[in-house]
C-alpha atoms as a PDB file:
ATOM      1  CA  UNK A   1      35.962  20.229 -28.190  1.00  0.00           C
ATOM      2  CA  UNK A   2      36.043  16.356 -29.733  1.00  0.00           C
ATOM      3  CA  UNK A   3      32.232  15.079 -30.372  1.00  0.00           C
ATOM      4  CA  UNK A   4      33.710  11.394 -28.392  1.00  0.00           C
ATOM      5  CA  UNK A   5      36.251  11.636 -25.854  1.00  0.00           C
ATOM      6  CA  UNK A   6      37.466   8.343 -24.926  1.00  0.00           C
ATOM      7  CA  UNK A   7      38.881   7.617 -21.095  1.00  0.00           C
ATOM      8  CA  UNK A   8      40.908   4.970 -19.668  1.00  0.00           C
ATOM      9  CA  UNK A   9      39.350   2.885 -16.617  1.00  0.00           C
ATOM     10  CA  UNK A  10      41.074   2.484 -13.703  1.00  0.00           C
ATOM     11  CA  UNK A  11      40.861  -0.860 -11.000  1.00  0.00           C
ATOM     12  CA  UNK A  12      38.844  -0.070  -8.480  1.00  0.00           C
ATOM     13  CA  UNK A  13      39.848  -0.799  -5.065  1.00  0.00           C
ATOM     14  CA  UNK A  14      36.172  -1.200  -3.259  1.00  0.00           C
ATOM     15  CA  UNK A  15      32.471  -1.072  -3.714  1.00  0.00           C
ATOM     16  CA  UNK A  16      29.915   0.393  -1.309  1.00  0.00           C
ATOM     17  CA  UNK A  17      25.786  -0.088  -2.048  1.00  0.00           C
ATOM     18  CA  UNK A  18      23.897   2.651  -0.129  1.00  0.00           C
ATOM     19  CA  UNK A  19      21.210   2.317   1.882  1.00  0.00           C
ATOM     20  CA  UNK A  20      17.468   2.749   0.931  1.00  0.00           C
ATOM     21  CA  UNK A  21      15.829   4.630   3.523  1.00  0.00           C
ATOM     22  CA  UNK A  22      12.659   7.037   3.704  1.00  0.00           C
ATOM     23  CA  UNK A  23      11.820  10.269   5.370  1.00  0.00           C
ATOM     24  CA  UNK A  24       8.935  11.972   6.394  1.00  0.00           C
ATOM     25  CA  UNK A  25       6.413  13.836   4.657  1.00  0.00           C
ATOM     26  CA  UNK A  26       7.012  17.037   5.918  1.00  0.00           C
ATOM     27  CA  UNK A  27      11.106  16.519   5.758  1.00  0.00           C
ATOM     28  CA  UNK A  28      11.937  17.952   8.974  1.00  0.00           C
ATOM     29  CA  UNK A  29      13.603  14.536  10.314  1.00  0.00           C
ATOM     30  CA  UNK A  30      16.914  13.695  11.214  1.00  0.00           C
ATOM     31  CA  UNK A  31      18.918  12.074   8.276  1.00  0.00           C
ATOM     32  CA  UNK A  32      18.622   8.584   8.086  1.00  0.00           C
ATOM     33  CA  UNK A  33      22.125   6.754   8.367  1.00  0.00           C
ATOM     34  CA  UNK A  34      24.018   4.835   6.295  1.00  0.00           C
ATOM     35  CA  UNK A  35      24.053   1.537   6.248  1.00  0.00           C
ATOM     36  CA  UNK A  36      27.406   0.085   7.602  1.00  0.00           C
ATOM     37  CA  UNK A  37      29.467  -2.215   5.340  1.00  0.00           C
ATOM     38  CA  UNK A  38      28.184  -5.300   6.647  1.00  0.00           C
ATOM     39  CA  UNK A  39      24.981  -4.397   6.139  1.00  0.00           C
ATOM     40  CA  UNK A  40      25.513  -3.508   2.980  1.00  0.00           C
ATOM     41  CA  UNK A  41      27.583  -6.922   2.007  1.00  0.00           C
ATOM     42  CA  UNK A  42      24.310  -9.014   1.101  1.00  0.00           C
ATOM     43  CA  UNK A  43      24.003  -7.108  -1.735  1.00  0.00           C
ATOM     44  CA  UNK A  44      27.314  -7.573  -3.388  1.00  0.00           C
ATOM     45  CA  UNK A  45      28.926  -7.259  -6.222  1.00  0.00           C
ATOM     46  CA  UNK A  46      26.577  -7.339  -8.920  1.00  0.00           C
ATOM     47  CA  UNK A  47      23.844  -5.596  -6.687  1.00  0.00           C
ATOM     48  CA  UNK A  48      21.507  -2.522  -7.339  1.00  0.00           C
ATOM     49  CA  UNK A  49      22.237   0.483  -8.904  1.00  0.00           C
ATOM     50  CA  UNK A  50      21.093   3.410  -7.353  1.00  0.00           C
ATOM     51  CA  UNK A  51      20.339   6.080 -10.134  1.00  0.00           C
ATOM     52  CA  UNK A  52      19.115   9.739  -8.988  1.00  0.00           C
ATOM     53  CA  UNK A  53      18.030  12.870 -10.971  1.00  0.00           C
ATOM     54  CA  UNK A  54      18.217  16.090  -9.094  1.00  0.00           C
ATOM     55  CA  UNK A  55      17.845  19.676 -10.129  1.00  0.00           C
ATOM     56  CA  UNK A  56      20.045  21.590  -7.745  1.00  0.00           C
ATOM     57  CA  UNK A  57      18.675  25.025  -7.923  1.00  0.00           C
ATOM     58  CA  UNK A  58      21.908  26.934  -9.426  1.00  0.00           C
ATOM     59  CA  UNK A  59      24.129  28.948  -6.450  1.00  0.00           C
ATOM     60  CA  UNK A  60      23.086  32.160  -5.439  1.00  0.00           C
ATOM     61  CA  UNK A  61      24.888  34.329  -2.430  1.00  0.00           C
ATOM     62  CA  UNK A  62      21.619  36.190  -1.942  1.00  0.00           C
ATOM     63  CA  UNK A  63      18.071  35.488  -0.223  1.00  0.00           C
ATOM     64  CA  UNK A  64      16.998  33.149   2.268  1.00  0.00           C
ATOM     65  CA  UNK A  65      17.825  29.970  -0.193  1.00  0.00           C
ATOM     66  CA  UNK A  66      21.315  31.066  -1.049  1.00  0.00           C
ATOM     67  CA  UNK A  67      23.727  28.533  -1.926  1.00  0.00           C
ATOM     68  CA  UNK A  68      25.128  28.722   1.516  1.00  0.00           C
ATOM     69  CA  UNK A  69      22.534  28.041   3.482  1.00  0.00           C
ATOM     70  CA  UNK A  70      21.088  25.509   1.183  1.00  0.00           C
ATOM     71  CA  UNK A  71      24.458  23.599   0.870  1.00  0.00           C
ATOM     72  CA  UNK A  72      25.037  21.984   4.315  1.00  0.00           C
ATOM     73  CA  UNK A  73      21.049  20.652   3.542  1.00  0.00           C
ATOM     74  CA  UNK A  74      22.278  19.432   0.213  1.00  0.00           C
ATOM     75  CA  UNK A  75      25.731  18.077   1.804  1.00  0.00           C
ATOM     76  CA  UNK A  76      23.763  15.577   4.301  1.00  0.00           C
ATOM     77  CA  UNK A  77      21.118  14.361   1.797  1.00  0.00           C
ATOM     78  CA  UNK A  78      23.446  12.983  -0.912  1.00  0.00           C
ATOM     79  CA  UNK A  79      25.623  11.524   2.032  1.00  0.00           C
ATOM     80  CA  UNK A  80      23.267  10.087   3.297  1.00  0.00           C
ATOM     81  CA  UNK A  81      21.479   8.667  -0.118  1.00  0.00           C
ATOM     82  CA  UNK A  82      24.663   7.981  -1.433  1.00  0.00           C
ATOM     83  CA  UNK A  83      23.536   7.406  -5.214  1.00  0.00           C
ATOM     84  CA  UNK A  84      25.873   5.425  -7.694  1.00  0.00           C
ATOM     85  CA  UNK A  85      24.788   8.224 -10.610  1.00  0.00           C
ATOM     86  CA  UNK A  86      23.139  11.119  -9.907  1.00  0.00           C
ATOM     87  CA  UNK A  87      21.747  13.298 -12.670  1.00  0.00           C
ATOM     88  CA  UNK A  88      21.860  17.307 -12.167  1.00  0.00           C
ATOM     89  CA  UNK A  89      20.415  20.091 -13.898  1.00  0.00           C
ATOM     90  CA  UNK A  90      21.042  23.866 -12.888  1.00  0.00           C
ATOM     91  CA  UNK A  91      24.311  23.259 -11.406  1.00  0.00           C
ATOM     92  CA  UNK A  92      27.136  26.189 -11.585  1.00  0.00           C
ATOM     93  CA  UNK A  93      30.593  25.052 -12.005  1.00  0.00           C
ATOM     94  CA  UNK A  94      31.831  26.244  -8.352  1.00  0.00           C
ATOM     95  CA  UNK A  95      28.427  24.614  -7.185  1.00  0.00           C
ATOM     96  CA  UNK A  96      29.462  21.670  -8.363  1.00  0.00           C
ATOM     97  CA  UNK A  97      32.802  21.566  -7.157  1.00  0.00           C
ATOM     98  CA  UNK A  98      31.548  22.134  -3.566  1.00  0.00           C
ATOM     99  CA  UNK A  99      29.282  18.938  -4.407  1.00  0.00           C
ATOM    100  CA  UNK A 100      32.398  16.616  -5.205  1.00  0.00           C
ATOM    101  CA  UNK A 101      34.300  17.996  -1.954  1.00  0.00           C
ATOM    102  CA  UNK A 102      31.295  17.487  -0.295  1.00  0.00           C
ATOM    103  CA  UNK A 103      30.070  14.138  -1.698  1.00  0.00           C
ATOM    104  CA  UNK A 104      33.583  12.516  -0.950  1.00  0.00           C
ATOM    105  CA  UNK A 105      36.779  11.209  -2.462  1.00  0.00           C
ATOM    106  CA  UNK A 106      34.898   8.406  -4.342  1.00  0.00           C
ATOM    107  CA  UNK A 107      32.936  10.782  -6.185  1.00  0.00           C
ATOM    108  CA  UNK A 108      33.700  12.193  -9.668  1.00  0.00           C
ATOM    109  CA  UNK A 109      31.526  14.266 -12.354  1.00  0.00           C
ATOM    110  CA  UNK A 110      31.707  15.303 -16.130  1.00  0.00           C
ATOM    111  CA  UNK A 111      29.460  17.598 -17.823  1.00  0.00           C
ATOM    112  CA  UNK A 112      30.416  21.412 -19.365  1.00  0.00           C
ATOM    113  CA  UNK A 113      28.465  24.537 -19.183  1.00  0.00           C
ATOM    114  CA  UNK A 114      25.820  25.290 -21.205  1.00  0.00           C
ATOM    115  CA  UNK A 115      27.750  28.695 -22.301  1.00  0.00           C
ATOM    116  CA  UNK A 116      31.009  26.782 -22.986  1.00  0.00           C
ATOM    117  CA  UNK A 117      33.996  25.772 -20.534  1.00  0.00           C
ATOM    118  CA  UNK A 118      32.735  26.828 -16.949  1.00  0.00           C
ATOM    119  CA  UNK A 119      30.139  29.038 -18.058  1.00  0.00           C
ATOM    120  CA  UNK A 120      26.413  29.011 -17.273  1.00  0.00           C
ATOM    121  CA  UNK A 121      24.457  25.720 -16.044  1.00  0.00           C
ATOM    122  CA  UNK A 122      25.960  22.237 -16.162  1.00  0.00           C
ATOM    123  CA  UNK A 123      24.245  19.416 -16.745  1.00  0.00           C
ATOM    124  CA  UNK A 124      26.908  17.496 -14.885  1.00  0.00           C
ATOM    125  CA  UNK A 125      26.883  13.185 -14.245  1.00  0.00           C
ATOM    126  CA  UNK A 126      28.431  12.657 -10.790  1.00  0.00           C
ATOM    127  CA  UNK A 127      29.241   9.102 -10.701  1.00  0.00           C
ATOM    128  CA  UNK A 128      30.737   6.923  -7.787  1.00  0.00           C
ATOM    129  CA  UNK A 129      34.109   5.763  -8.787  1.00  0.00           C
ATOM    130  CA  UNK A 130      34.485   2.908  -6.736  1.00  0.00           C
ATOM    131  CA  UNK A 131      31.601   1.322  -8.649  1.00  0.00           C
ATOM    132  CA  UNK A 132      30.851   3.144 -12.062  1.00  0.00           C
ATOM    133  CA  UNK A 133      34.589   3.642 -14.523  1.00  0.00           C
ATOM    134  CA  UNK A 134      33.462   6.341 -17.774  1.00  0.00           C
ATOM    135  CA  UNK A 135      34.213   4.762 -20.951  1.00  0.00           C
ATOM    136  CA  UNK A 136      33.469   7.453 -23.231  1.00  0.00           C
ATOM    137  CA  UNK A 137      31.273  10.833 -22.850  1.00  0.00           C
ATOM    138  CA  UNK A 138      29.814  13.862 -25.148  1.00  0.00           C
ATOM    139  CA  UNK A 139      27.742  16.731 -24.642  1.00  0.00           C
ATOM    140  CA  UNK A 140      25.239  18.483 -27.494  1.00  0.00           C
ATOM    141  CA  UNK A 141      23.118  21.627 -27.447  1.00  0.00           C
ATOM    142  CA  UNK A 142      19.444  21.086 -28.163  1.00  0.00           C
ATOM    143  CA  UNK A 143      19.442  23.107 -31.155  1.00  0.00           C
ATOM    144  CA  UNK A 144      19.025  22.842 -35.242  1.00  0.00           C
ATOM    145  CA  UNK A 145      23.028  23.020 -34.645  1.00  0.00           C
ATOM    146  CA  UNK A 146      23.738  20.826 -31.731  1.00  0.00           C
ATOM    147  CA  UNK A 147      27.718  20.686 -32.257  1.00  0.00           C
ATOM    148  CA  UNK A 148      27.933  24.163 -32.032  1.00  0.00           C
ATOM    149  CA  UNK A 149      28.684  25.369 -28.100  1.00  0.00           C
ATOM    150  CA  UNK A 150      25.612  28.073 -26.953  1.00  0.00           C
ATOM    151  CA  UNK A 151      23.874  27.338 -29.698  1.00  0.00           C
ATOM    152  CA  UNK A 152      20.044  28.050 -29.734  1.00  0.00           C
ATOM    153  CA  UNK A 153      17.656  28.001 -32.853  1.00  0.00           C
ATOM    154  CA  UNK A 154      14.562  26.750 -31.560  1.00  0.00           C
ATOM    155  CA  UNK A 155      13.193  29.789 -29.645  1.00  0.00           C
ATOM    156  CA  UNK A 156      13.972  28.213 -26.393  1.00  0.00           C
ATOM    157  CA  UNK A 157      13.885  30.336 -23.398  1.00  0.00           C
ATOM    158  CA  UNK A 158      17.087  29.214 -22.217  1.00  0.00           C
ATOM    159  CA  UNK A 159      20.065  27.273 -23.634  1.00  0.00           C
ATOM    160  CA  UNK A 160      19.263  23.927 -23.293  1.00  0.00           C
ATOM    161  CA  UNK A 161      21.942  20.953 -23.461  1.00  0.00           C
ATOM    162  CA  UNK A 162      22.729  17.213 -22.923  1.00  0.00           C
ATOM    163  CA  UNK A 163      25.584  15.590 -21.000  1.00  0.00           C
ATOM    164  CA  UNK A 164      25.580  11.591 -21.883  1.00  0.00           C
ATOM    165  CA  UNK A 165      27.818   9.110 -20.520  1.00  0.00           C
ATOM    166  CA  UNK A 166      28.756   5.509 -21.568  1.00  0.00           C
ATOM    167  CA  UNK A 167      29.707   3.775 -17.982  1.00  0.00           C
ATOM    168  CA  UNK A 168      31.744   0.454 -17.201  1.00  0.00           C
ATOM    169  CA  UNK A 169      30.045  -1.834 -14.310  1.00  0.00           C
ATOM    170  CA  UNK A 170      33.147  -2.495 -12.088  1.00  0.00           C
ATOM    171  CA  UNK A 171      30.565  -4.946 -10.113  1.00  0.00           C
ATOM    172  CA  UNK A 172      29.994  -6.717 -12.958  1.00  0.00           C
ATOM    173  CA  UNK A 173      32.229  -8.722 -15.734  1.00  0.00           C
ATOM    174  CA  UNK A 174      32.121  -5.590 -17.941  1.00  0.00           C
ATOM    175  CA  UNK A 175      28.376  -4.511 -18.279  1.00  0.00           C
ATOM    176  CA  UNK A 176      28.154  -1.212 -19.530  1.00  0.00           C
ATOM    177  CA  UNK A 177      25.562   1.080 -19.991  1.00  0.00           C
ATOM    178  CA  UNK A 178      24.527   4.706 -21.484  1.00  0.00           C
ATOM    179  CA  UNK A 179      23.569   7.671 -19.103  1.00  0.00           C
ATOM    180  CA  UNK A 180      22.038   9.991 -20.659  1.00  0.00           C
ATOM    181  CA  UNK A 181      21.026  13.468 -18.475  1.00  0.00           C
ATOM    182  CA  UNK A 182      19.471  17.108 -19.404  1.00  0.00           C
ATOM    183  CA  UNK A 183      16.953  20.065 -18.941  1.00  0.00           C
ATOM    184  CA  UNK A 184      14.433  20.609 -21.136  1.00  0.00           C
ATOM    185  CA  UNK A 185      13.069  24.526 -21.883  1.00  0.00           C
ATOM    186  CA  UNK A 186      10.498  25.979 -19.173  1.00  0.00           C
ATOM    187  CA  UNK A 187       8.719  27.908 -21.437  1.00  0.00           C
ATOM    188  CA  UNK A 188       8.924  26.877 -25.410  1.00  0.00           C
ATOM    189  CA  UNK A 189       6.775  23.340 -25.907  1.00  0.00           C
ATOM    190  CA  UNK A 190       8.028  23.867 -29.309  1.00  0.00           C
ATOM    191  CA  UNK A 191      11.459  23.604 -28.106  1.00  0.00           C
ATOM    192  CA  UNK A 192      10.457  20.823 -25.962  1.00  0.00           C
ATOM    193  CA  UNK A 193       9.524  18.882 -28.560  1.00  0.00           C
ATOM    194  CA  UNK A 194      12.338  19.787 -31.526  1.00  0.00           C
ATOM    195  CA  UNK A 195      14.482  18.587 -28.134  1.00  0.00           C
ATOM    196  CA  UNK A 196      12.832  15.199 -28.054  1.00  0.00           C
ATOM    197  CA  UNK A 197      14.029  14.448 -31.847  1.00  0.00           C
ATOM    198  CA  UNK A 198      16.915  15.684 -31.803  1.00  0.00           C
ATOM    199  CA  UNK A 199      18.023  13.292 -28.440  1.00  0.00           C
ATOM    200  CA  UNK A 200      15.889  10.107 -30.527  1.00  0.00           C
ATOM    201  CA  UNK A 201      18.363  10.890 -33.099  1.00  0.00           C
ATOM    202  CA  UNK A 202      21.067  11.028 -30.935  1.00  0.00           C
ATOM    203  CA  UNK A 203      20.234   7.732 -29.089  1.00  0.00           C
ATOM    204  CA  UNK A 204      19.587   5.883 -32.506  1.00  0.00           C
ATOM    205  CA  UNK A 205      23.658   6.350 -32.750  1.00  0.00           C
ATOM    206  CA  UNK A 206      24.445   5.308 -29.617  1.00  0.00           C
ATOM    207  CA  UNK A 207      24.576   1.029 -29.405  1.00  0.00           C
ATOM    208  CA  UNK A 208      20.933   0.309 -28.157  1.00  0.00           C
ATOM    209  CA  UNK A 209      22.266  -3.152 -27.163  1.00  0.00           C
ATOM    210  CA  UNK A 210      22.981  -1.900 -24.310  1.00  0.00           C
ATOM    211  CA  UNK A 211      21.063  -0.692 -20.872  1.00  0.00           C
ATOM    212  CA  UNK A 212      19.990   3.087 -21.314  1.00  0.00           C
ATOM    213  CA  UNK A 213      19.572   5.455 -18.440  1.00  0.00           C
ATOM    214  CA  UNK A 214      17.831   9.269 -18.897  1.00  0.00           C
ATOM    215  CA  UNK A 215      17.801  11.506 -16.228  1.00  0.00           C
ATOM    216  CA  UNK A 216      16.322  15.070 -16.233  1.00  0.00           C
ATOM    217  CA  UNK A 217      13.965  17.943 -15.332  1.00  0.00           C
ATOM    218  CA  UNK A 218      11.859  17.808 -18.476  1.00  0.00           C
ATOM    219  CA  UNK A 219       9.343  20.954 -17.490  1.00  0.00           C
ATOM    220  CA  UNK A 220       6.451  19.039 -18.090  1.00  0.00           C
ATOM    221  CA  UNK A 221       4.369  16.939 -16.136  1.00  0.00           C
ATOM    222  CA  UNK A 222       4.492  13.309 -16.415  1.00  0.00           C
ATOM    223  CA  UNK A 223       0.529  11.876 -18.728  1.00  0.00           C
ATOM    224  CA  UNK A 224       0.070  15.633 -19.106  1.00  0.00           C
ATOM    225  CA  UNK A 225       2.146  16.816 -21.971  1.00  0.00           C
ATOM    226  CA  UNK A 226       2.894  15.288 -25.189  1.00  0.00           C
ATOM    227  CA  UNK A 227       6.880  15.611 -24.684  1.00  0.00           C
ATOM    228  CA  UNK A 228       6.289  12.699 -22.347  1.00  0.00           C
ATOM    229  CA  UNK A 229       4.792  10.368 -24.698  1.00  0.00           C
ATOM    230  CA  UNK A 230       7.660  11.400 -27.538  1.00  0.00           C
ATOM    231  CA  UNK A 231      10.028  10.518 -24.702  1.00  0.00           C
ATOM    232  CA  UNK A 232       8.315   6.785 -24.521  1.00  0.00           C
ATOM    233  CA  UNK A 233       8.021   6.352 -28.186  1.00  0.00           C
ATOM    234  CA  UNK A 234      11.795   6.177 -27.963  1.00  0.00           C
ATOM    235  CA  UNK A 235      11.702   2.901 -26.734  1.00  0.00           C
ATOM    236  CA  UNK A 236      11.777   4.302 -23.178  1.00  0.00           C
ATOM    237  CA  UNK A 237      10.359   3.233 -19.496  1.00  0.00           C
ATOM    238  CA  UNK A 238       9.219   5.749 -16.721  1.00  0.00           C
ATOM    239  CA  UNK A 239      11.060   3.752 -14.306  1.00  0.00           C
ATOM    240  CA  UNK A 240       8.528   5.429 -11.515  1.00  0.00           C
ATOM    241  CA  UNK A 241       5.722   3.950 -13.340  1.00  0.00           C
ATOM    242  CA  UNK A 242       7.567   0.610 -13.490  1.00  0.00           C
ATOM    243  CA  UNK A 243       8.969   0.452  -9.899  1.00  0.00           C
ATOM    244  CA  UNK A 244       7.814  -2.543  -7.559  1.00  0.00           C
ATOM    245  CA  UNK A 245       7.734  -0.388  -4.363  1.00  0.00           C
ATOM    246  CA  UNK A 246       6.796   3.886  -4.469  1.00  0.00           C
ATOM    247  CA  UNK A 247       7.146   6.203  -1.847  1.00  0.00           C
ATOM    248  CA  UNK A 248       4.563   8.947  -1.898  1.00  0.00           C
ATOM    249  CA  UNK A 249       4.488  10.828  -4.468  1.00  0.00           C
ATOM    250  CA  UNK A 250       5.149  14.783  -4.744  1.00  0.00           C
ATOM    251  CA  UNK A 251       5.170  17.685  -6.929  1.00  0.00           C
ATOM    252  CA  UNK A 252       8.654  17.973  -7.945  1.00  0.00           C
ATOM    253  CA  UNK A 253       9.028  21.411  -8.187  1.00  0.00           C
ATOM    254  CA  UNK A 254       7.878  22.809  -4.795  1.00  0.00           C
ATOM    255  CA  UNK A 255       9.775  26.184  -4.920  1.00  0.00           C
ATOM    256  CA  UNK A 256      10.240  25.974  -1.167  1.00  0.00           C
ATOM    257  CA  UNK A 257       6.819  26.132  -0.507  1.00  0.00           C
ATOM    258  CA  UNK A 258       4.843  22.715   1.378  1.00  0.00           C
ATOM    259  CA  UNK A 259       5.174  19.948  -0.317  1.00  0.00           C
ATOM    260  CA  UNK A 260       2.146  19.671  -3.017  1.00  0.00           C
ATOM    261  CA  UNK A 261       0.971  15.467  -1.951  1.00  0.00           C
ATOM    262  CA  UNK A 262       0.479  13.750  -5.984  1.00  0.00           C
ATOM    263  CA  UNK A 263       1.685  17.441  -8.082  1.00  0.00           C
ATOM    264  CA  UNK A 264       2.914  17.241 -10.842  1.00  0.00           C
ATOM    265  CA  UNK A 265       5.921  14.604 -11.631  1.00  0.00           C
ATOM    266  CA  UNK A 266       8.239  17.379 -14.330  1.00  0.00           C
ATOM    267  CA  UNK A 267      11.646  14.974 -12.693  1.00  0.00           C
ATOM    268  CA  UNK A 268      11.634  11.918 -14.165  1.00  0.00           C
ATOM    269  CA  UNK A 269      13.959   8.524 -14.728  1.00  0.00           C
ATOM    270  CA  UNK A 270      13.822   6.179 -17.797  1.00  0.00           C
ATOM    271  CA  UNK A 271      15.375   3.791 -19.215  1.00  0.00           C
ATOM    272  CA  UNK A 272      15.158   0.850 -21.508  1.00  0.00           C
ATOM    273  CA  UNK A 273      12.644  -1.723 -21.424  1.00  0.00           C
ATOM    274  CA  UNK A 274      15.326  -4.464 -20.173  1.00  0.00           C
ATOM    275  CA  UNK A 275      16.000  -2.625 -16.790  1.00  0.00           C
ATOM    276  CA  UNK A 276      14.269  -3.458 -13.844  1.00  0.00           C
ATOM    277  CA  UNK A 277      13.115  -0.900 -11.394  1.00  0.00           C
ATOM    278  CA  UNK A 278      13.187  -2.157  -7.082  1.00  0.00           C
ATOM    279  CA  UNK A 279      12.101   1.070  -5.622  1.00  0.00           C
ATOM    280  CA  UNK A 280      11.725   4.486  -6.737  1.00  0.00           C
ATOM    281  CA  UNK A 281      10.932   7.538  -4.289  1.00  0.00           C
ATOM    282  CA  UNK A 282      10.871  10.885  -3.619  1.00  0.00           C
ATOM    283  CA  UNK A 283      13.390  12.393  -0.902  1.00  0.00           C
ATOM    284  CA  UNK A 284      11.992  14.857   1.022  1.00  0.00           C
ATOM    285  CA  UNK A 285      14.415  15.906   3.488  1.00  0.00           C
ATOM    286  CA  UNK A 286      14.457  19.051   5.073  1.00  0.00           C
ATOM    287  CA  UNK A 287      16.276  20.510   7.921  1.00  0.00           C
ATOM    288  CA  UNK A 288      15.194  23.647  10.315  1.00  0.00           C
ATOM    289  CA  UNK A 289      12.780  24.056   7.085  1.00  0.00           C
ATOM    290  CA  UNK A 290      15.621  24.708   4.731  1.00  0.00           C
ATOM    291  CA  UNK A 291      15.369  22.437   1.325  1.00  0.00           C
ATOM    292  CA  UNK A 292      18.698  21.834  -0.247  1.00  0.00           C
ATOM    293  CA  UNK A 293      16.830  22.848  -4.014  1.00  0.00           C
ATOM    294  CA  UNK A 294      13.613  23.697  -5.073  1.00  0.00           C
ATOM    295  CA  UNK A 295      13.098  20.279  -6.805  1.00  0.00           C
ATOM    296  CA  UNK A 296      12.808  17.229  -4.567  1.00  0.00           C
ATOM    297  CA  UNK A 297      14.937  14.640  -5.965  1.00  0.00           C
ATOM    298  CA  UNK A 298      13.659  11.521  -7.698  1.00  0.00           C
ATOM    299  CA  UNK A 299      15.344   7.987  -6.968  1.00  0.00           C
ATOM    300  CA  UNK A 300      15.225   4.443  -7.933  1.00  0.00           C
ATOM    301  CA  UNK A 301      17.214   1.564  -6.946  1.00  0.00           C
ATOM    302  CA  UNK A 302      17.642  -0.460 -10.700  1.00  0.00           C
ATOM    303  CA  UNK A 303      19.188  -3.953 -11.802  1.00  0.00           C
ATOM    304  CA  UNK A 304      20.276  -3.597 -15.552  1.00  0.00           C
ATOM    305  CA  UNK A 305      19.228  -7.238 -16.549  1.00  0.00           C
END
């Protein structure tokens, strides 16, 4: 596997914004819908960019949360939210391929498994292609060897990985950006932090003129743990913190169980100083009680500058 794959961009025949909407606390309402093309035609070209970070919960055929009964849930919430970028974490390679089919024909995702090829987790980018063209793309393990597939030397609990993405703006006359998406370890702060400088070395070689977008599920809660300061002193925003308008805010992690009202924040969005956050929220949808994950996904609605 190359360290920088290049990619050729491709015209684009169309661009569709989505529509913010909101659901209830308890998530049990009907999806909101789409806004139609009209609607969506005052923001134009040019307009928001809706950036989501969403641990999926990886497929399982067993239990009441299996990935069949969780993935009609998860099929109707990212239609309906319709994010330009979304950001997973857990995500098994069939898993994901029932996300693409289900997500559309303008959708398209890169990432690798954690284990190599199409094994283990992904921490895949799906990106909507009538907006978003990838320029370039690499993947590295969070580890003393981080060009070295599976590799794990930091006593993390799990293999631990990032997917980051270098994106063309069709909207715009050629803005481009960095996405930059991964899982921290659930049990080794140690780990957590080794992670943190190795990805401030790895953004240091990236070109920082540019807009920078990082999505993940870091395992620690946001003003509680010192892996979320590190992540700041990288020249980094918590684009909740930042955000004009909030929904209510949620533990993240709700393992299926009622929603926790102002838990602990472990999903987060940042992203360099120069981007402006709109709106960032919390979707809580729900149907017949089933939750497509056991994360609630975090959104925010961003203009680049």
């Amino acid at each position: 596997m190359s360290r920088r794959q290049s990619i050729k961009t491709a015209a684009v025949a169309a661009l569709t914004v989505p529509f913010f909407g909101s659901r209830d606390a308890a998530g049990s309402q009907e999806s909101t819908v789409p806004a139609t093309v009209a609607e969506q035609g005052s923001r134009g070209r040019g307009g928001q960019l809706d950036v989501m970070t969403f641990n999926l919960r990886f497929a399982s055929n067993e239990g009441e949360h299996s990935w069949p009964a969780r993935r009609p849930v998860m099929r109707e919430l990212l239609r309906t939210a319709q994010p330009h970028i979304i950001g997973t974490q857990e995500g098994l390679y069939q898993q994901l391929r029932d996300i693409e089919a289900d997500l559309g024909p303008h959708y398209d995702w890169i990432g690798t498994g954690r284990s190599g090829g199409s094994r283990d987790e992904f921490m895949a980018v799906f990106y909507d292609t009538r907006r978003l063209a990838p320029v370039e793309f690499d993947h590295f393990w969070l580890s003393g060897t981080p060009y070295v597939i599976a590799s794990n030397t930091w006593g993390a609990d799990w293999l631990r990985m990032v997917t980051w993405v270098r994106f063309l703006d069709r909207s715009t006359d050629g803005q481009e950006f960095y996405v930059l998406n991964t899982h921290l370890d659930n049990v080794s702060q140690y780990a957590r932090k080794r992670s943190v400088g190795l990805i401030g070395e790895r953004l240091a070689e990236l070109d920082r003129s540019l807009p920078l977008l990082v999505t993940g599920d870091f395992n620690v809660p946001a003003h509680k743990n010192t892996v979320y300061d590190a992540m700041l002193d990288l020249g980094l925003v918590d684009v909740w913190e930042t955000a004009a308008e909030r929904s209510e805010a949620y533990k993240t992690f709700h393992g299926y169980r009622p929603l926790v009202p102002d838990g602990n924040r472990i999903d987060w969005i940042l992203a360099s100083p120069g981007v402006t956050a709109h709106r960032a929220w919390m979707d809580t949808f729900s149907r017949d009680g089933q939750f497509p994950s056991d994360h609630l996904p975090v959104q925010a609605s961003l203009s680049l500058g």
